[in-house]
PDB file of N, CA and C in Angstrom:
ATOM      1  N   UNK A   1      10.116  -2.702  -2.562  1.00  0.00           N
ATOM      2  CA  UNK A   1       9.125  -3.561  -1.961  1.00  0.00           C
ATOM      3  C   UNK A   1       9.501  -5.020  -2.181  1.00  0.00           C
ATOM      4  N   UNK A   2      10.945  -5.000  -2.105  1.00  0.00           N
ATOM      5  CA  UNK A   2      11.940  -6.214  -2.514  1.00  0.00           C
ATOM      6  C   UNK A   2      10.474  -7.890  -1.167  1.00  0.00           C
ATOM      7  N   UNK A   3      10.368  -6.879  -0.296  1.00  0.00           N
ATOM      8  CA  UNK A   3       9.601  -7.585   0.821  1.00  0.00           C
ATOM      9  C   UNK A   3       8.582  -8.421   0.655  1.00  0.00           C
ATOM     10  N   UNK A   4       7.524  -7.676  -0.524  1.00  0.00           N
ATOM     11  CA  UNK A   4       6.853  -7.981  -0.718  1.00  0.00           C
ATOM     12  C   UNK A   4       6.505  -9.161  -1.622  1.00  0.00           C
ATOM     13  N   UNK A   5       7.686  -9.286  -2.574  1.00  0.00           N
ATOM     14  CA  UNK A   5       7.733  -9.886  -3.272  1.00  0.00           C
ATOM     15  C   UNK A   5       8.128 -11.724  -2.767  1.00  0.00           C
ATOM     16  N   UNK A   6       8.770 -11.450  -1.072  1.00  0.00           N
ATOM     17  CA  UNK A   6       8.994 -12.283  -0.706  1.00  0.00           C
ATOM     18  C   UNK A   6       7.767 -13.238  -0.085  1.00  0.00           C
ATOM     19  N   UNK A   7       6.672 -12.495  -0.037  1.00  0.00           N
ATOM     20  CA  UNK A   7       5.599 -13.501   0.616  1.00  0.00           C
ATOM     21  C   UNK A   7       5.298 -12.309   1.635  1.00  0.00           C
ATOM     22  N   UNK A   8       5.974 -11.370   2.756  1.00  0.00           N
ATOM     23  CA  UNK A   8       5.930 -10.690   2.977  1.00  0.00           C
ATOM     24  C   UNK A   8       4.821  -9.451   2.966  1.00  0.00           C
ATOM     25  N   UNK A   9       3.674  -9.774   3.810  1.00  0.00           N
ATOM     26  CA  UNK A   9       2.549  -8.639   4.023  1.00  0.00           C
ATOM     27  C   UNK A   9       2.799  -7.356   4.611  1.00  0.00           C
ATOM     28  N   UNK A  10       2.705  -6.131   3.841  1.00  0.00           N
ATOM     29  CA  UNK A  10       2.897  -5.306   4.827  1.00  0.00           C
ATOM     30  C   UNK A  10       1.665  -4.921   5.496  1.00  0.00           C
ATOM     31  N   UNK A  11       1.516  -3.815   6.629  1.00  0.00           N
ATOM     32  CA  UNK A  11       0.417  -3.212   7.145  1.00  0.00           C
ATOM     33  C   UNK A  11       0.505  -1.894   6.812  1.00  0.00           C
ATOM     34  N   UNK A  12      -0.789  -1.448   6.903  1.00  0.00           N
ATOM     35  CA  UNK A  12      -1.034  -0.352   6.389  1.00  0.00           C
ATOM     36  C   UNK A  12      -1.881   0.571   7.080  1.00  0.00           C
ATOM     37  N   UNK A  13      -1.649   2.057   7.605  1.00  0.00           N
ATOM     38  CA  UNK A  13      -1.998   2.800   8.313  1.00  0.00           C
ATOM     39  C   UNK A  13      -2.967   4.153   7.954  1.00  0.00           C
ATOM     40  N   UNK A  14      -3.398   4.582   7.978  1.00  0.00           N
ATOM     41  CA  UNK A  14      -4.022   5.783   7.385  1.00  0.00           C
ATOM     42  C   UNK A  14      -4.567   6.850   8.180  1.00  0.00           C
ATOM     43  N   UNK A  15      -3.761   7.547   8.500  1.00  0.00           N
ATOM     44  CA  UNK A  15      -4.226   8.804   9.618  1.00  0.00           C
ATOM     45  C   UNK A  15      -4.128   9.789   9.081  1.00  0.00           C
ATOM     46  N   UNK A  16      -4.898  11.010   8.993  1.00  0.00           N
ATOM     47  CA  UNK A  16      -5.234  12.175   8.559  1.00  0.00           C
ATOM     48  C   UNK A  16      -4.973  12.068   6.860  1.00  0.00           C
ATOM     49  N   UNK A  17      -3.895  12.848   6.078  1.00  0.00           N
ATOM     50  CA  UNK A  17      -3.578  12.983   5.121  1.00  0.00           C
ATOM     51  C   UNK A  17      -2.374  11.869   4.755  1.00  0.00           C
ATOM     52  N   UNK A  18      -1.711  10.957   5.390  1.00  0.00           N
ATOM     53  CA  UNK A  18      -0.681  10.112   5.675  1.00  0.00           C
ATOM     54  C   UNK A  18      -1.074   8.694   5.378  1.00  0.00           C
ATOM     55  N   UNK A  19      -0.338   7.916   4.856  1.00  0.00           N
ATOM     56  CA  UNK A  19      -0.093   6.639   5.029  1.00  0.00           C
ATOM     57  C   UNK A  19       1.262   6.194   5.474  1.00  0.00           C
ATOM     58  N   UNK A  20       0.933   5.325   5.899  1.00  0.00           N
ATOM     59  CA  UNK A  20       2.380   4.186   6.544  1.00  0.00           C
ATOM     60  C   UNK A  20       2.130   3.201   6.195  1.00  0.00           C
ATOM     61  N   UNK A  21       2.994   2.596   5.134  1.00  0.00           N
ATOM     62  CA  UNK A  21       3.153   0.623   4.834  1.00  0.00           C
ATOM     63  C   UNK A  21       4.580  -0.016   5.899  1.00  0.00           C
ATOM     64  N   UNK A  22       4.155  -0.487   6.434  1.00  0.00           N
ATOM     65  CA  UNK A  22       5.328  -0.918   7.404  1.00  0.00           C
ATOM     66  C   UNK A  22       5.359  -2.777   7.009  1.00  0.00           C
ATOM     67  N   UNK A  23       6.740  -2.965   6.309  1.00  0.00           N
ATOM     68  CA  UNK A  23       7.068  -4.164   6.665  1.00  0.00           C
ATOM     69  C   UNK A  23       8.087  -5.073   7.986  1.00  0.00           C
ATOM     70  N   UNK A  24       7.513  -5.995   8.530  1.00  0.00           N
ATOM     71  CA  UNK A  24       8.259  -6.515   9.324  1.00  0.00           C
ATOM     72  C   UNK A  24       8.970  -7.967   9.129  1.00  0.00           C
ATOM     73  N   UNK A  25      10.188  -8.061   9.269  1.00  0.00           N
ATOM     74  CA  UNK A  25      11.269  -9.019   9.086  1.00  0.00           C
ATOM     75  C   UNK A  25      11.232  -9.872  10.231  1.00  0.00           C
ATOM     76  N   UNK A  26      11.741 -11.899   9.791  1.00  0.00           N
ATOM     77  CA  UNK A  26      12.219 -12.317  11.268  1.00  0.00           C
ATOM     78  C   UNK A  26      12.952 -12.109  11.944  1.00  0.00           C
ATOM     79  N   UNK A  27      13.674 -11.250  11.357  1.00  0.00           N
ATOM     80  CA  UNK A  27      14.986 -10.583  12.729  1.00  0.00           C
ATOM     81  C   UNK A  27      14.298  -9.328  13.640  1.00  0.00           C
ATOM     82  N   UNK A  28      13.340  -8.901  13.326  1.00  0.00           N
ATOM     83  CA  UNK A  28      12.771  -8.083  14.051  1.00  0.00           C
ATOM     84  C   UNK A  28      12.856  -6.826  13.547  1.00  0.00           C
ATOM     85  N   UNK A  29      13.944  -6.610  12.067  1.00  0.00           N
ATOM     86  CA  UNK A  29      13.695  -5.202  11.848  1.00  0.00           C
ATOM     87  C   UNK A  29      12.703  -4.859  11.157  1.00  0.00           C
ATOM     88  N   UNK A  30      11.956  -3.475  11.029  1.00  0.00           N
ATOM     89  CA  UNK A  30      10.890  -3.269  10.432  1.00  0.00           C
ATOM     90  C   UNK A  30      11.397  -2.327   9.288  1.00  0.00           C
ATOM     91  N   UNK A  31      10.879  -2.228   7.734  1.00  0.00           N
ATOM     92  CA  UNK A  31      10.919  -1.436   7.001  1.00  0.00           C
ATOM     93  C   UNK A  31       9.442  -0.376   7.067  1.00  0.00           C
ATOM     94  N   UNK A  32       9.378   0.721   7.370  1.00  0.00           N
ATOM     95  CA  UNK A  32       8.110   1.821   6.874  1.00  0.00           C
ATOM     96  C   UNK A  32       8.649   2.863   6.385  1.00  0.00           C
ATOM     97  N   UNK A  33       7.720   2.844   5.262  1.00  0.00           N
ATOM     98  CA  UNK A  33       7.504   4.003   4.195  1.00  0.00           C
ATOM     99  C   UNK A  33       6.078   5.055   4.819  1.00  0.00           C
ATOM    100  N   UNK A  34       6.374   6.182   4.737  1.00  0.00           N
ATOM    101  CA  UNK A  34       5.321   7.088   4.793  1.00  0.00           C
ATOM    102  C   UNK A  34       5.377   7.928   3.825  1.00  0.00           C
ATOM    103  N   UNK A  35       3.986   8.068   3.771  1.00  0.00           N
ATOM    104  CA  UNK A  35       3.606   8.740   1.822  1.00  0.00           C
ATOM    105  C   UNK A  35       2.253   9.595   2.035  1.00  0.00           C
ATOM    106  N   UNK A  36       2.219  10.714   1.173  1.00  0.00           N
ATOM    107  CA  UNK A  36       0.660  11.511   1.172  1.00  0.00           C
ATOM    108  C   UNK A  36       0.510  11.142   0.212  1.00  0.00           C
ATOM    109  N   UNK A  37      -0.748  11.065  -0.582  1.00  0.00           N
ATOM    110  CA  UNK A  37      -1.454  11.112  -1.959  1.00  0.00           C
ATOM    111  C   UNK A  37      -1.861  12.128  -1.723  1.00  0.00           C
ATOM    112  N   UNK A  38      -1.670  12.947  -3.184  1.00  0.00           N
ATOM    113  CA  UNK A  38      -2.238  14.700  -3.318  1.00  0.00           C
ATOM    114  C   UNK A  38      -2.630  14.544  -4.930  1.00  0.00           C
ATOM    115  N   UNK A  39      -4.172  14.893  -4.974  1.00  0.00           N
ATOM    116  CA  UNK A  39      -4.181  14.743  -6.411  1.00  0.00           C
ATOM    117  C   UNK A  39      -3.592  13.593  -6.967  1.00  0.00           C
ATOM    118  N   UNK A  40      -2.896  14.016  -8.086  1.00  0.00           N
ATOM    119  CA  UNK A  40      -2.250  12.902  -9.030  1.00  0.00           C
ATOM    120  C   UNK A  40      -1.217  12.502  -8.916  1.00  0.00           C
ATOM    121  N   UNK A  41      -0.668  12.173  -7.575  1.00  0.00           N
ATOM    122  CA  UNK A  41       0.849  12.261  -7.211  1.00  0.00           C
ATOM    123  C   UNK A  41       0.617  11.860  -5.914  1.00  0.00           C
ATOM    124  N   UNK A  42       2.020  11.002  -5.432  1.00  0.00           N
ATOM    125  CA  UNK A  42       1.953  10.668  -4.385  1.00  0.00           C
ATOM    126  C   UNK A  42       3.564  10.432  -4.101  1.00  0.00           C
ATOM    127  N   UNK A  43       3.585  11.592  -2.927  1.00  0.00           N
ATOM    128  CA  UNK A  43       4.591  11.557  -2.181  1.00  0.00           C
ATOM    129  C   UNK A  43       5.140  10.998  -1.354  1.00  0.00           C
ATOM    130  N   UNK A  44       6.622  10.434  -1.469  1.00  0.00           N
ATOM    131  CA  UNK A  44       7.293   9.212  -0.446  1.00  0.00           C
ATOM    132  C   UNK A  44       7.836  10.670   0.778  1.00  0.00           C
ATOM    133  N   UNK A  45       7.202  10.979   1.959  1.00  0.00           N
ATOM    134  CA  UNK A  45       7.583  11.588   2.724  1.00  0.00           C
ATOM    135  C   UNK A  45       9.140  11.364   3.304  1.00  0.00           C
ATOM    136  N   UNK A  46       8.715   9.235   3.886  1.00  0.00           N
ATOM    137  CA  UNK A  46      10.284   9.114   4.263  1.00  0.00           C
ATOM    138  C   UNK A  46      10.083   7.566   4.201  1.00  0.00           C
ATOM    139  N   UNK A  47      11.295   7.104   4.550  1.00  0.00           N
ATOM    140  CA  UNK A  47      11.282   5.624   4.101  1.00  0.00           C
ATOM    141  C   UNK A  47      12.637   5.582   5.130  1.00  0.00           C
ATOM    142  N   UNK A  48      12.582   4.555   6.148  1.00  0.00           N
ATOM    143  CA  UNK A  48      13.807   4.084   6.471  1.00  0.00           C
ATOM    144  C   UNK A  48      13.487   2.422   7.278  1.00  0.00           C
ATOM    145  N   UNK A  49      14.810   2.199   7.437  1.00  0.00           N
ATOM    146  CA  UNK A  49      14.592   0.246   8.377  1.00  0.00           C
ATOM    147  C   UNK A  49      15.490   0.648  10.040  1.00  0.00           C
ATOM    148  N   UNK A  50      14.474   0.115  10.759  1.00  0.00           N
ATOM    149  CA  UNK A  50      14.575  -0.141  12.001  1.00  0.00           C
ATOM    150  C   UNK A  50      15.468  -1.281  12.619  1.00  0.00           C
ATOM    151  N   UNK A  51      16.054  -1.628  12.824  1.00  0.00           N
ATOM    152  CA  UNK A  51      16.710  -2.604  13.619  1.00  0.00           C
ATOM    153  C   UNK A  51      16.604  -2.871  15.180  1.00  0.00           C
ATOM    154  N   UNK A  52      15.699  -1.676  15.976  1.00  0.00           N
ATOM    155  CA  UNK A  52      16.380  -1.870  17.229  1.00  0.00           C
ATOM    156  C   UNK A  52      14.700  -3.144  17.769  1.00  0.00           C
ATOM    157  N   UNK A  53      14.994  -3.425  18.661  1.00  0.00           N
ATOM    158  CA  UNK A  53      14.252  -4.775  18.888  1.00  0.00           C
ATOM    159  C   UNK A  53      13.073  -4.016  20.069  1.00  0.00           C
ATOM    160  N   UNK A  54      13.447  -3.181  20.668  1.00  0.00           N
ATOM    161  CA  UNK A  54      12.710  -2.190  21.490  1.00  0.00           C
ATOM    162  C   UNK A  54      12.150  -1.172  21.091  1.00  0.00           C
ATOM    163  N   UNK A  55      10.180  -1.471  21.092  1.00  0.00           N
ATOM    164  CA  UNK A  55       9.524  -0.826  20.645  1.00  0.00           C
ATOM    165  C   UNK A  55       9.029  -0.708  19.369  1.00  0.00           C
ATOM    166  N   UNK A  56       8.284  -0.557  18.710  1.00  0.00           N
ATOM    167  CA  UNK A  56       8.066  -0.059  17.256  1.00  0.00           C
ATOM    168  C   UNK A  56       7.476   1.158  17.011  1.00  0.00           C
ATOM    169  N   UNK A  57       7.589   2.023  18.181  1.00  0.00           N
ATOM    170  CA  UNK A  57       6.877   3.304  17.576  1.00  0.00           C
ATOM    171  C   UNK A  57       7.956   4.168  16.723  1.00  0.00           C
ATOM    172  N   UNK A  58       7.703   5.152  15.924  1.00  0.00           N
ATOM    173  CA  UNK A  58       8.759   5.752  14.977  1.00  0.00           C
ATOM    174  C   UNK A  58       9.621   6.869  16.044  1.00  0.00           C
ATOM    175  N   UNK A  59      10.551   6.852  15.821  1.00  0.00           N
ATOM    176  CA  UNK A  59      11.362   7.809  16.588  1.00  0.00           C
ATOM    177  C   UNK A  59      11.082   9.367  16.432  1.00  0.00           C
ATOM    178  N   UNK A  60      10.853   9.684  17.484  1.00  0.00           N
ATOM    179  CA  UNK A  60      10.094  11.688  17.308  1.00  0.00           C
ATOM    180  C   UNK A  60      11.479  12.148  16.151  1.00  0.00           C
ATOM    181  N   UNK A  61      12.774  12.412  15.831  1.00  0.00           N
ATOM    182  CA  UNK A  61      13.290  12.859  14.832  1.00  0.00           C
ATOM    183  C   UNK A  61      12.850  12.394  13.907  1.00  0.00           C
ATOM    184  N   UNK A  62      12.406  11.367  13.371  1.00  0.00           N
ATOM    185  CA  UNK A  62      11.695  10.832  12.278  1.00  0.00           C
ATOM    186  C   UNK A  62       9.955  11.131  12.036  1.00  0.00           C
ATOM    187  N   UNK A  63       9.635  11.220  13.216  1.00  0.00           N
ATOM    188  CA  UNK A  63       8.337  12.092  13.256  1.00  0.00           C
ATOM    189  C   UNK A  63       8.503  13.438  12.717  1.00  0.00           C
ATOM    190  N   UNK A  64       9.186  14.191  13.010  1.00  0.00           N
ATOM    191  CA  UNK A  64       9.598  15.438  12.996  1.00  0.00           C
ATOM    192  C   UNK A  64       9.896  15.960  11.503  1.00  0.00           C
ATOM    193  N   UNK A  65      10.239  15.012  11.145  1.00  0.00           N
ATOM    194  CA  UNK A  65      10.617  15.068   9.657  1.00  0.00           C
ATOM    195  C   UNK A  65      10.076  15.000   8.484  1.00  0.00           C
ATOM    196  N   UNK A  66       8.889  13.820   9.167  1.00  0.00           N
ATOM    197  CA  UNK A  66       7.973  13.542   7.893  1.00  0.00           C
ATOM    198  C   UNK A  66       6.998  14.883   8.132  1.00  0.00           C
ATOM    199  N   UNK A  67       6.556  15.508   9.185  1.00  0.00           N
ATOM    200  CA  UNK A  67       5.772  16.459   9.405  1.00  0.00           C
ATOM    201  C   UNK A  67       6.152  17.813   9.202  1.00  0.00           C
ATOM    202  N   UNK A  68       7.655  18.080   8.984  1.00  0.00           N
ATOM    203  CA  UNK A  68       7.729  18.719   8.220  1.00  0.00           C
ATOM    204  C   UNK A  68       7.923  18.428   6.477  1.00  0.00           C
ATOM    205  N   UNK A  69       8.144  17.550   6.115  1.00  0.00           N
ATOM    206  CA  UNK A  69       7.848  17.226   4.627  1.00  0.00           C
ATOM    207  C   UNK A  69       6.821  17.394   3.970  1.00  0.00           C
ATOM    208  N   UNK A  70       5.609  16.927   4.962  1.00  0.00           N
ATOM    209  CA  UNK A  70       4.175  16.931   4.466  1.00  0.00           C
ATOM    210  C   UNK A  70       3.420  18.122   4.546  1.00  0.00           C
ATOM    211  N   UNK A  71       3.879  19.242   5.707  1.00  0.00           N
ATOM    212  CA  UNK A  71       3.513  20.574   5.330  1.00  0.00           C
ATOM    213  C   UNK A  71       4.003  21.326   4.207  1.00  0.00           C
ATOM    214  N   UNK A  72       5.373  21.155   3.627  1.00  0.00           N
ATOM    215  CA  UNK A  72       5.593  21.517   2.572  1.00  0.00           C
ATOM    216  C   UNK A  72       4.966  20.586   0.993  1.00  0.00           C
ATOM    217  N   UNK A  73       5.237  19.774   1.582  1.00  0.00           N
ATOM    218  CA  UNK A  73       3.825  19.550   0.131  1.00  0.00           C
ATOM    219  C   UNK A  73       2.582  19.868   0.227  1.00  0.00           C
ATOM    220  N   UNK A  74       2.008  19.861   1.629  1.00  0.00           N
ATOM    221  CA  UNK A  74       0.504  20.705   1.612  1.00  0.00           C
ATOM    222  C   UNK A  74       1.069  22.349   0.912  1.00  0.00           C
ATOM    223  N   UNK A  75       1.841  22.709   1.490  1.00  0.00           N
ATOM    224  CA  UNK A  75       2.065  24.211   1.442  1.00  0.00           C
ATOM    225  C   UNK A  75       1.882  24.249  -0.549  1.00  0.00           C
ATOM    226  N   UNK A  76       2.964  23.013  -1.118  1.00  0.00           N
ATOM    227  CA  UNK A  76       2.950  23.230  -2.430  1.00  0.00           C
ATOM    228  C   UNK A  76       1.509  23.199  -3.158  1.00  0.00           C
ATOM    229  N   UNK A  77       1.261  22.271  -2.939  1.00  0.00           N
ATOM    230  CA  UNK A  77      -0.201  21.988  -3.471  1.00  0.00           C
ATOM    231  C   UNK A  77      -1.083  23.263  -3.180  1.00  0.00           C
ATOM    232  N   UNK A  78      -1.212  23.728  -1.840  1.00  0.00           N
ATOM    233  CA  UNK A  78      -2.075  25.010  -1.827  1.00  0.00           C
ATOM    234  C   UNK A  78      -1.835  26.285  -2.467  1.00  0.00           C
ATOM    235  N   UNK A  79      -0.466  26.167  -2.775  1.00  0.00           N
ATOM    236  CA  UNK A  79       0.253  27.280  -3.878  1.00  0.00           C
ATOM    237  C   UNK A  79      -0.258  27.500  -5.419  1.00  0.00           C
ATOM    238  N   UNK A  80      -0.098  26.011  -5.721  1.00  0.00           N
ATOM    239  CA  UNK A  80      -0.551  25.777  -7.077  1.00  0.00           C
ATOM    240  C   UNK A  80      -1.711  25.655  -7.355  1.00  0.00           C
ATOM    241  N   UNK A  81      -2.884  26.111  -6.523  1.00  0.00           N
ATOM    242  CA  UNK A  81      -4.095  25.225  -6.601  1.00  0.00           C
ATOM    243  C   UNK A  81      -4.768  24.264  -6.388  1.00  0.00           C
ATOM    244  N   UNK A  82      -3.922  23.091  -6.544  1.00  0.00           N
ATOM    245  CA  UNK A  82      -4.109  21.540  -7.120  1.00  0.00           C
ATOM    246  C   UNK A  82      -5.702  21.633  -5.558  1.00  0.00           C
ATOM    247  N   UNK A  83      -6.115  20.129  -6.031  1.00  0.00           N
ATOM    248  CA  UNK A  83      -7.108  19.769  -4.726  1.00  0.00           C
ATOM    249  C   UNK A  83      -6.087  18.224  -4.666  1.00  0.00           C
TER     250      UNK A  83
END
C-alpha cells in the first residue's frame, strides 16, 4: 500500500461477500486488491496493476479467478464450521 503512503486515496467497493480497494496512478494505471473477510481472517483473493488506459472494468479472466478463489474459501470456512 506503498500508494497510500504517498498521499494516494484508494476507493473502496463492497459487493456481496467481496471487497475491492482500487488505487489509481497519474499515468493511468490502476492497482486493485480484492479480499473476503471470513471470521478472523481476511483473504487477499487477488491483487494485480493495470496499465491499459482503456476502460477500468476488471478483465473476465481476472473475474474468473477471484470467483473461483472465493468459493473455495467459502467452501473452506463451511467445512470447518467457522461463521
Amino acid at each position: 500500500m506503498h500508494a497510500v503512503a504517498l498521499g494516494r486515496h484508494p476507493a473502496l467497493a463492497v459487493r456481496d461477500d467481496k471487497a475491492t480497494i482500487t488505487l489509481e496512478f497519474g499515468d493511468g494505471s490502476v492497482e486493485t486488491i480484492h479480499y473476503l473477510a471470513s471470521g478472523d481472517a481476511v483473504h487477499v483473493l487477488h491483487a494485480f496493476q493495470k496499465k491499459s488506459k482503456s476502460g477500468v472494468a476488471t478483465p473476465q479472466p481476472d473475474v474468473d479467478l477471484i470467483e473461483k478463489r472465493m468459493k473455495a474459501v467459502l467452501a473452506r470456512r463451511g467445512a470447518s464450521g467457522r461463521s
